[in-house]
PDB file of N, CA and C in Angstrom:
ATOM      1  N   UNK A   1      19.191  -1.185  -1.600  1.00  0.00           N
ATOM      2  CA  UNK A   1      18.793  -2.513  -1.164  1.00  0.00           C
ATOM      3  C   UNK A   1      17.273  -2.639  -1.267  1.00  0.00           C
ATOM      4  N   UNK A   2      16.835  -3.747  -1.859  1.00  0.00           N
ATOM      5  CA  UNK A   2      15.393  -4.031  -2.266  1.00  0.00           C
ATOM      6  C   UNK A   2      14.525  -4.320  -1.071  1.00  0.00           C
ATOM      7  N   UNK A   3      13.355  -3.766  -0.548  1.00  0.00           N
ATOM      8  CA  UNK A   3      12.581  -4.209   0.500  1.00  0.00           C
ATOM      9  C   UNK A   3      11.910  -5.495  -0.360  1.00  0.00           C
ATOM     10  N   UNK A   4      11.293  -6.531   0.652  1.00  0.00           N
ATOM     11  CA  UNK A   4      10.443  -7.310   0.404  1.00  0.00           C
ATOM     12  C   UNK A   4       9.212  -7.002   0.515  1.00  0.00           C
ATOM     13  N   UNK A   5       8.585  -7.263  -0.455  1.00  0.00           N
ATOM     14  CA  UNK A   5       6.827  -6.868  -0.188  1.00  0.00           C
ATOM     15  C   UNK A   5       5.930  -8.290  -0.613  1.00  0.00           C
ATOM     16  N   UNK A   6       5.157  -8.401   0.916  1.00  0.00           N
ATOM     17  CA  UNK A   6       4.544  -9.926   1.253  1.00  0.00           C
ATOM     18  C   UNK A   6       3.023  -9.015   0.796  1.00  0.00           C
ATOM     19  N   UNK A   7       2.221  -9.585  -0.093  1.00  0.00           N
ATOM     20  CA  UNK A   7       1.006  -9.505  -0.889  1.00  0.00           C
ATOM     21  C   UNK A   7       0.206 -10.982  -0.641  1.00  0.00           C
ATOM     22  N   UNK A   8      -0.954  -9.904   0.296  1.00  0.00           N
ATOM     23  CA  UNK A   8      -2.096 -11.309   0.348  1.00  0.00           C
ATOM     24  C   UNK A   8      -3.003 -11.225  -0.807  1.00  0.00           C
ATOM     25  N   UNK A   9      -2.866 -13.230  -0.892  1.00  0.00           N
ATOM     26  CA  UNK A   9      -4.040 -13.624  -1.687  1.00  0.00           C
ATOM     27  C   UNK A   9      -5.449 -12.312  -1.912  1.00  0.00           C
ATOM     28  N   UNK A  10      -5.459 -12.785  -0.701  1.00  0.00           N
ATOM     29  CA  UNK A  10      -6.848 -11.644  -0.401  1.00  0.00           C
ATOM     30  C   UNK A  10      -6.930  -9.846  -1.120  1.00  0.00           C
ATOM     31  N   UNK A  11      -5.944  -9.501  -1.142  1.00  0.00           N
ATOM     32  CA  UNK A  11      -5.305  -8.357  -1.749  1.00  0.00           C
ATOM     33  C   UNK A  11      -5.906  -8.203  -3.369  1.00  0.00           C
ATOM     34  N   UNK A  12      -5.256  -9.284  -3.672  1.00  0.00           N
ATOM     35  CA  UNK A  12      -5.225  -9.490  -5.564  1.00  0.00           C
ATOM     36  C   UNK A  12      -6.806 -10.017  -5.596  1.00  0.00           C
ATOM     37  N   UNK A  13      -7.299 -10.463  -5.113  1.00  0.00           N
ATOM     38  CA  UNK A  13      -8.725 -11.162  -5.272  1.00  0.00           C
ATOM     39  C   UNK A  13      -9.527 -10.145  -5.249  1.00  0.00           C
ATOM     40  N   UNK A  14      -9.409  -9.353  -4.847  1.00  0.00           N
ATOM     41  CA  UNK A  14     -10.581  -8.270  -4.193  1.00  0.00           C
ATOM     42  C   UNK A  14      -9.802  -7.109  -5.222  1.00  0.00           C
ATOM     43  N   UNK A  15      -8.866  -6.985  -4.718  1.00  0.00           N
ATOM     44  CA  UNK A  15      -8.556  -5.917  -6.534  1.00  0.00           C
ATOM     45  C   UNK A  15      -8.972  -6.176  -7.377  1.00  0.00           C
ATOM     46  N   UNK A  16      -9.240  -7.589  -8.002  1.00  0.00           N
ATOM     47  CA  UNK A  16      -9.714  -8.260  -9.561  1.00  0.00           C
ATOM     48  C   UNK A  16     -11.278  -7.566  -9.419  1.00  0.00           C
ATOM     49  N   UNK A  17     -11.755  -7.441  -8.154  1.00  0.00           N
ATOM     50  CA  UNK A  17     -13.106  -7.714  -7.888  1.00  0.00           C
ATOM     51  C   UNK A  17     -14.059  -6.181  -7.358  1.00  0.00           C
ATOM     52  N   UNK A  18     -13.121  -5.416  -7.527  1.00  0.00           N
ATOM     53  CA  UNK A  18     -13.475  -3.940  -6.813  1.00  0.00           C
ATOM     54  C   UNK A  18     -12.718  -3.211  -7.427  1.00  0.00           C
ATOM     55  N   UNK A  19     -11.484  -3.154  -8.092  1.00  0.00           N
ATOM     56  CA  UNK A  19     -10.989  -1.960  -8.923  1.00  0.00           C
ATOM     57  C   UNK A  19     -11.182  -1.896  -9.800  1.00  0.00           C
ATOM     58  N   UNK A  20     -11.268  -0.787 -10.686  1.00  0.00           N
ATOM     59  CA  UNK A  20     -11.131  -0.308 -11.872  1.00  0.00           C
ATOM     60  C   UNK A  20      -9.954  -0.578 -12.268  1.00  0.00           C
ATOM     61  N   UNK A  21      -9.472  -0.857 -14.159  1.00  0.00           N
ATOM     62  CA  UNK A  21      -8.076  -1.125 -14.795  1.00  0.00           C
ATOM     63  C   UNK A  21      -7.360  -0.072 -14.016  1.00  0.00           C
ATOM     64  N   UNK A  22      -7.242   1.637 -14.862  1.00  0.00           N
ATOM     65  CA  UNK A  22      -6.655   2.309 -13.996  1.00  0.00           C
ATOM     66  C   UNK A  22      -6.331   2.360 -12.389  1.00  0.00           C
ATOM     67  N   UNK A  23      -7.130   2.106 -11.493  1.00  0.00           N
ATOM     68  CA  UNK A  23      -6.875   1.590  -9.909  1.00  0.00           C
ATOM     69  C   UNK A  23      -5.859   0.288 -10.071  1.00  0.00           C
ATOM     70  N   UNK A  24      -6.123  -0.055 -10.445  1.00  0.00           N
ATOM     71  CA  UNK A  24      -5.562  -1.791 -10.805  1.00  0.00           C
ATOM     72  C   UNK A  24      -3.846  -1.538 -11.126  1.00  0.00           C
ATOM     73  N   UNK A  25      -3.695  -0.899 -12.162  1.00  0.00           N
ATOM     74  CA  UNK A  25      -2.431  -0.657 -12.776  1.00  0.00           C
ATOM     75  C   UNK A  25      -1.667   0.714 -11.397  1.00  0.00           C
ATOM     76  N   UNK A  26      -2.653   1.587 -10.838  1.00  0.00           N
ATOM     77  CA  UNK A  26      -2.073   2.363  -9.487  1.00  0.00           C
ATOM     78  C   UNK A  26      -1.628   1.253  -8.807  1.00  0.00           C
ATOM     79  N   UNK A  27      -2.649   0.294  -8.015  1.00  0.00           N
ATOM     80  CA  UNK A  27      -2.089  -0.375  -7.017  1.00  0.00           C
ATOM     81  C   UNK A  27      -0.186  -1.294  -7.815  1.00  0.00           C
ATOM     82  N   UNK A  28      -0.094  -1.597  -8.600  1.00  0.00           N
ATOM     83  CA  UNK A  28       0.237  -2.355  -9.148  1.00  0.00           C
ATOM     84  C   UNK A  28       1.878  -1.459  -9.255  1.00  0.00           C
ATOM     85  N   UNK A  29       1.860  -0.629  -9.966  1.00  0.00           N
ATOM     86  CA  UNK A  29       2.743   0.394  -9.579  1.00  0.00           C
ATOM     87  C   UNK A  29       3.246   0.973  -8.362  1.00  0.00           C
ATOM     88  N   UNK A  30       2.130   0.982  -7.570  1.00  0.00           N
ATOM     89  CA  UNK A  30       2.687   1.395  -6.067  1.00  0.00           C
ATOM     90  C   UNK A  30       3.385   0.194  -4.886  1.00  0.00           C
ATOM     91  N   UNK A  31       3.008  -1.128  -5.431  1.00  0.00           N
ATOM     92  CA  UNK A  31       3.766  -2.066  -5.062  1.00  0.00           C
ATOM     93  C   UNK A  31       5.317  -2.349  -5.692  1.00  0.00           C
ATOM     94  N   UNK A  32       5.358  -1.983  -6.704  1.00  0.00           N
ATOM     95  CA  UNK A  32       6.749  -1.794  -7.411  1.00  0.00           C
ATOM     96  C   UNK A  32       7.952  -0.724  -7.060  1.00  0.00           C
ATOM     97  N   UNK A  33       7.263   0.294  -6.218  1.00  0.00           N
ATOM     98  CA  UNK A  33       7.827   1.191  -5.633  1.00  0.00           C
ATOM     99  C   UNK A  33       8.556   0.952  -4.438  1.00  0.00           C
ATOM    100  N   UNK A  34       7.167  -0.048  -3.522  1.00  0.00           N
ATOM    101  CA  UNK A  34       7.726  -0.325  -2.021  1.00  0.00           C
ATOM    102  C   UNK A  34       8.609  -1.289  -2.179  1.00  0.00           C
ATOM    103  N   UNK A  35       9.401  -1.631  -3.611  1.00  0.00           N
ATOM    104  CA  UNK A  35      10.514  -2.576  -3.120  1.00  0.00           C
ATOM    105  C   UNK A  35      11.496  -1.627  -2.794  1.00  0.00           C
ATOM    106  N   UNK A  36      11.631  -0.323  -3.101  1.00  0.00           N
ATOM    107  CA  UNK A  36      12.454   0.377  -2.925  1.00  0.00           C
ATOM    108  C   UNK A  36      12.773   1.623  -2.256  1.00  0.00           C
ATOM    109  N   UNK A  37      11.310   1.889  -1.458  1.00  0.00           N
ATOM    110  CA  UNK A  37      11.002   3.241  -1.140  1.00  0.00           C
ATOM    111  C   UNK A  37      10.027   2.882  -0.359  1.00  0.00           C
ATOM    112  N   UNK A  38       9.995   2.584   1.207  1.00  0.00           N
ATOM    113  CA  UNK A  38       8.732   1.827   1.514  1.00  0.00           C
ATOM    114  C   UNK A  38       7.910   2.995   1.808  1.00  0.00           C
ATOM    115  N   UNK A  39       8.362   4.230   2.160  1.00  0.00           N
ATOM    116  CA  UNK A  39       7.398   5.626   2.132  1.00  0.00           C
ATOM    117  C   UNK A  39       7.391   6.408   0.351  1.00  0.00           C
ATOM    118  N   UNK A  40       6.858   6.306   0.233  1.00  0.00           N
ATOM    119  CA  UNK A  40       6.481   6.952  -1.620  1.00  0.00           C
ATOM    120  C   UNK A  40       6.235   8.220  -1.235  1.00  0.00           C
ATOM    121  N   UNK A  41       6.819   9.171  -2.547  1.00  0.00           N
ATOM    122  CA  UNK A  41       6.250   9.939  -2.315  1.00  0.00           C
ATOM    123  C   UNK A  41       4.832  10.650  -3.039  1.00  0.00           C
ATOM    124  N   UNK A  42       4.399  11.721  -3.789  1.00  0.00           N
ATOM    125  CA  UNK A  42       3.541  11.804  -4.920  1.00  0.00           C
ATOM    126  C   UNK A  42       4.182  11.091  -6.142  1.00  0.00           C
ATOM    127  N   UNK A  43       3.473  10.729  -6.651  1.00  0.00           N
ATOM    128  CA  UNK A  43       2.015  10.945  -6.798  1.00  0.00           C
ATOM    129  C   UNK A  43       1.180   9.760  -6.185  1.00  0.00           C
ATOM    130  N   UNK A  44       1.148   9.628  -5.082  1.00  0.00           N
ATOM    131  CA  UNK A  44       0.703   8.098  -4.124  1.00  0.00           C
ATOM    132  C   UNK A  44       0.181   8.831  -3.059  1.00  0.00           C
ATOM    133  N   UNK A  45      -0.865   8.947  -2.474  1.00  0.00           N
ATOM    134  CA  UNK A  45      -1.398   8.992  -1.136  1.00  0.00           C
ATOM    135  C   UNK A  45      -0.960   8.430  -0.461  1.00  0.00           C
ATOM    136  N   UNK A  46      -0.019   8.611   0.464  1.00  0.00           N
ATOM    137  CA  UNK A  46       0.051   7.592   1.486  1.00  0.00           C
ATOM    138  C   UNK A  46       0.467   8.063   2.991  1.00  0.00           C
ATOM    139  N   UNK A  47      -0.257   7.956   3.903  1.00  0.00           N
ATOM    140  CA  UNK A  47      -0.389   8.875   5.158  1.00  0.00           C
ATOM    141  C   UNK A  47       0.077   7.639   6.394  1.00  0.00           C
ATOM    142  N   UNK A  48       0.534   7.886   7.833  1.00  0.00           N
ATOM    143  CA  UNK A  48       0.865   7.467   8.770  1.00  0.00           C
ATOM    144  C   UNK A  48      -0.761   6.795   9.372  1.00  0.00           C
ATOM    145  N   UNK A  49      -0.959   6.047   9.573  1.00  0.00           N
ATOM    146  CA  UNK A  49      -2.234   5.409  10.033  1.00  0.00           C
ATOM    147  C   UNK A  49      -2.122   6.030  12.011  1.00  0.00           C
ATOM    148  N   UNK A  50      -2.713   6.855  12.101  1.00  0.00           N
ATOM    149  CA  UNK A  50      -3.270   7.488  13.531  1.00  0.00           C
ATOM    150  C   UNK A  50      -3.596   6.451  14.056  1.00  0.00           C
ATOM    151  N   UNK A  51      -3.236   6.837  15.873  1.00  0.00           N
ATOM    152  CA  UNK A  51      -3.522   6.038  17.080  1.00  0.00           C
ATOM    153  C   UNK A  51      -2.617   5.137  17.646  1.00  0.00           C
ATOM    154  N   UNK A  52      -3.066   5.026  18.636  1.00  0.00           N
ATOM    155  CA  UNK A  52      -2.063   4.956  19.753  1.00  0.00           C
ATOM    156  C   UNK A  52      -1.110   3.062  19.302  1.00  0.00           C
ATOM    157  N   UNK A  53      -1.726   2.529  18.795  1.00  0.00           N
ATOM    158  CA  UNK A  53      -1.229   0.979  18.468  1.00  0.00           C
ATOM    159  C   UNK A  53      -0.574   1.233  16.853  1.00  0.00           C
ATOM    160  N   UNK A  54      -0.995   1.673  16.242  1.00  0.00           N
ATOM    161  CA  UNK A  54      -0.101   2.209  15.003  1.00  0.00           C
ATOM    162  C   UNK A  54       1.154   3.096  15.184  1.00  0.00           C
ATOM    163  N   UNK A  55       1.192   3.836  16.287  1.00  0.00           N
ATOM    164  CA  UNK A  55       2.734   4.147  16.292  1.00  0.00           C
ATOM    165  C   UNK A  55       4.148   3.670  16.533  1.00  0.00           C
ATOM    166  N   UNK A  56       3.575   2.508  17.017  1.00  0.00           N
ATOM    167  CA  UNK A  56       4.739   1.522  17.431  1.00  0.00           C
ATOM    168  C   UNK A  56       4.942   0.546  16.081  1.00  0.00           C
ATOM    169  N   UNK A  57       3.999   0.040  14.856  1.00  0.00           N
ATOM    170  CA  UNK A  57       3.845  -0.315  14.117  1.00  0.00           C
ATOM    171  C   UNK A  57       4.416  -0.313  12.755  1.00  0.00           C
ATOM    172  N   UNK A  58       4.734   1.352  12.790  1.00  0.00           N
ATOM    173  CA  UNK A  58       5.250   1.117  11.519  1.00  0.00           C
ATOM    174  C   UNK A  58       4.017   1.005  10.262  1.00  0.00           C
ATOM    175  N   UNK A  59       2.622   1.813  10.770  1.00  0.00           N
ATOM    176  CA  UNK A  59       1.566   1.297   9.943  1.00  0.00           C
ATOM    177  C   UNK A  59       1.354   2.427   8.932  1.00  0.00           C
ATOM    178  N   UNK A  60       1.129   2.111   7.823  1.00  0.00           N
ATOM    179  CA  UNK A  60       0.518   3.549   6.836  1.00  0.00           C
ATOM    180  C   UNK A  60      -0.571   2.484   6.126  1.00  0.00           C
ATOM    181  N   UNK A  61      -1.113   4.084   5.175  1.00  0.00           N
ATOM    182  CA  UNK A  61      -2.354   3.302   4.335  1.00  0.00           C
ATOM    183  C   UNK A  61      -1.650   4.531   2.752  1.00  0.00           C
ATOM    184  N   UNK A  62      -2.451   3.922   1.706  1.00  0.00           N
ATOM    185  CA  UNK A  62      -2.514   4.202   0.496  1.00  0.00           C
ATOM    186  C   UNK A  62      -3.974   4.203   0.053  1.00  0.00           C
ATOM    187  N   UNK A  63      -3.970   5.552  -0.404  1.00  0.00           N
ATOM    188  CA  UNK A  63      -5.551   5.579  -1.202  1.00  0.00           C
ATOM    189  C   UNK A  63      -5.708   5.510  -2.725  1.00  0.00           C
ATOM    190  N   UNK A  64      -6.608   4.560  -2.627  1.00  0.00           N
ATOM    191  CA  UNK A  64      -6.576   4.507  -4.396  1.00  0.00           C
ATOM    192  C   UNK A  64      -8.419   4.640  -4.630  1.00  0.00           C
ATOM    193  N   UNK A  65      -9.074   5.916  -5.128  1.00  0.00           N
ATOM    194  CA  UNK A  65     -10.052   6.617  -5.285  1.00  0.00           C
ATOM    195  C   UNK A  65     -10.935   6.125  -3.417  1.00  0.00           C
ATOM    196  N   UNK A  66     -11.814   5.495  -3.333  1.00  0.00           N
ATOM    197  CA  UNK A  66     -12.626   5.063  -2.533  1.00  0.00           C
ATOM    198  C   UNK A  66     -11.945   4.243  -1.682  1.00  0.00           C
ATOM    199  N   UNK A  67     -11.152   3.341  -1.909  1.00  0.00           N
ATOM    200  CA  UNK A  67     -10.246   2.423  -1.223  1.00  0.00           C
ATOM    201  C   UNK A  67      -9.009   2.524  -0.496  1.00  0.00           C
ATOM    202  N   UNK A  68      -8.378   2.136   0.367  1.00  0.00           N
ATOM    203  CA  UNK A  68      -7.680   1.957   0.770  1.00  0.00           C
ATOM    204  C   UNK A  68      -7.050   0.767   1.596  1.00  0.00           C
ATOM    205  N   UNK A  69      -5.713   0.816   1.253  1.00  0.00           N
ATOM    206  CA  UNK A  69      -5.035  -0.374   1.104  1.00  0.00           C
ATOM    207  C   UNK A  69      -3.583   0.310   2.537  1.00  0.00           C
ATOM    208  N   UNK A  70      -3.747  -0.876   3.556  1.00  0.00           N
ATOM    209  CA  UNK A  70      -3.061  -1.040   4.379  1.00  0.00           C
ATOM    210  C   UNK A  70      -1.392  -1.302   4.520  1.00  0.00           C
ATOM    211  N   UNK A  71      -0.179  -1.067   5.049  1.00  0.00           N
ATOM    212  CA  UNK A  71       1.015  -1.512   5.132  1.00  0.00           C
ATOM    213  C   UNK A  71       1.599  -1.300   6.493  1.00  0.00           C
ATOM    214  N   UNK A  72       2.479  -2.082   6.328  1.00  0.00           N
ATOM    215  CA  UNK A  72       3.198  -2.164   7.647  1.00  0.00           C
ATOM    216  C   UNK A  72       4.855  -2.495   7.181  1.00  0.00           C
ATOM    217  N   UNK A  73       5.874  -1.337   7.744  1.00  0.00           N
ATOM    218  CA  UNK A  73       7.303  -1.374   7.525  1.00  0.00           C
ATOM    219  C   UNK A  73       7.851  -2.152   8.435  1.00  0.00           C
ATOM    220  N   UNK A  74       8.557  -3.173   8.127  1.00  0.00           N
ATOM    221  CA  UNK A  74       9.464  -4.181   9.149  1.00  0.00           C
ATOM    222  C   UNK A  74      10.620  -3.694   8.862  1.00  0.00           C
ATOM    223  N   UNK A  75      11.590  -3.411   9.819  1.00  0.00           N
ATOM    224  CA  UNK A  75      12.493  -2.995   9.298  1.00  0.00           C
ATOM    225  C   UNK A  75      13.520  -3.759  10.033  1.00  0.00           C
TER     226      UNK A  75
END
């Protein structure tokens, strides 16, 4: 069963505007994943976001070189 993945404006704007092609085509790929796998595994960084309001959340992050890019699992 396919997850939904909600992508802000703000997201794609600032990717056009701060990534590199390669970063660009990572992020891009790693959104194609979370329709189906909302935890990835390698080759994707992607770690449990620490602290006490993120555990109830459902929050992780993804690193793509310098950056990182936020999520949250609704389930």
């Amino acid at each position: 069963m396919p997850f939904q993945v909600v992508v802000d404006r703000n997201v794609i704007r600032n990717a056009r505007k701060y990534l590199k092609e390669s970063q660009r085509k990572k992020l891009s790929e790693f959104l194609r994943t979370l329709q189906y796998n909302p935890f990835p595994k390698p080759p994707f960084d992607v770690k449990p976001v620490k602290g006490t309001k993120s555990r109830h959340t459902n929050t992780y992050r993804f690193r793509i070189g310098d950056y990182r890019i936020f999520y949250t699992v609704y389930w």
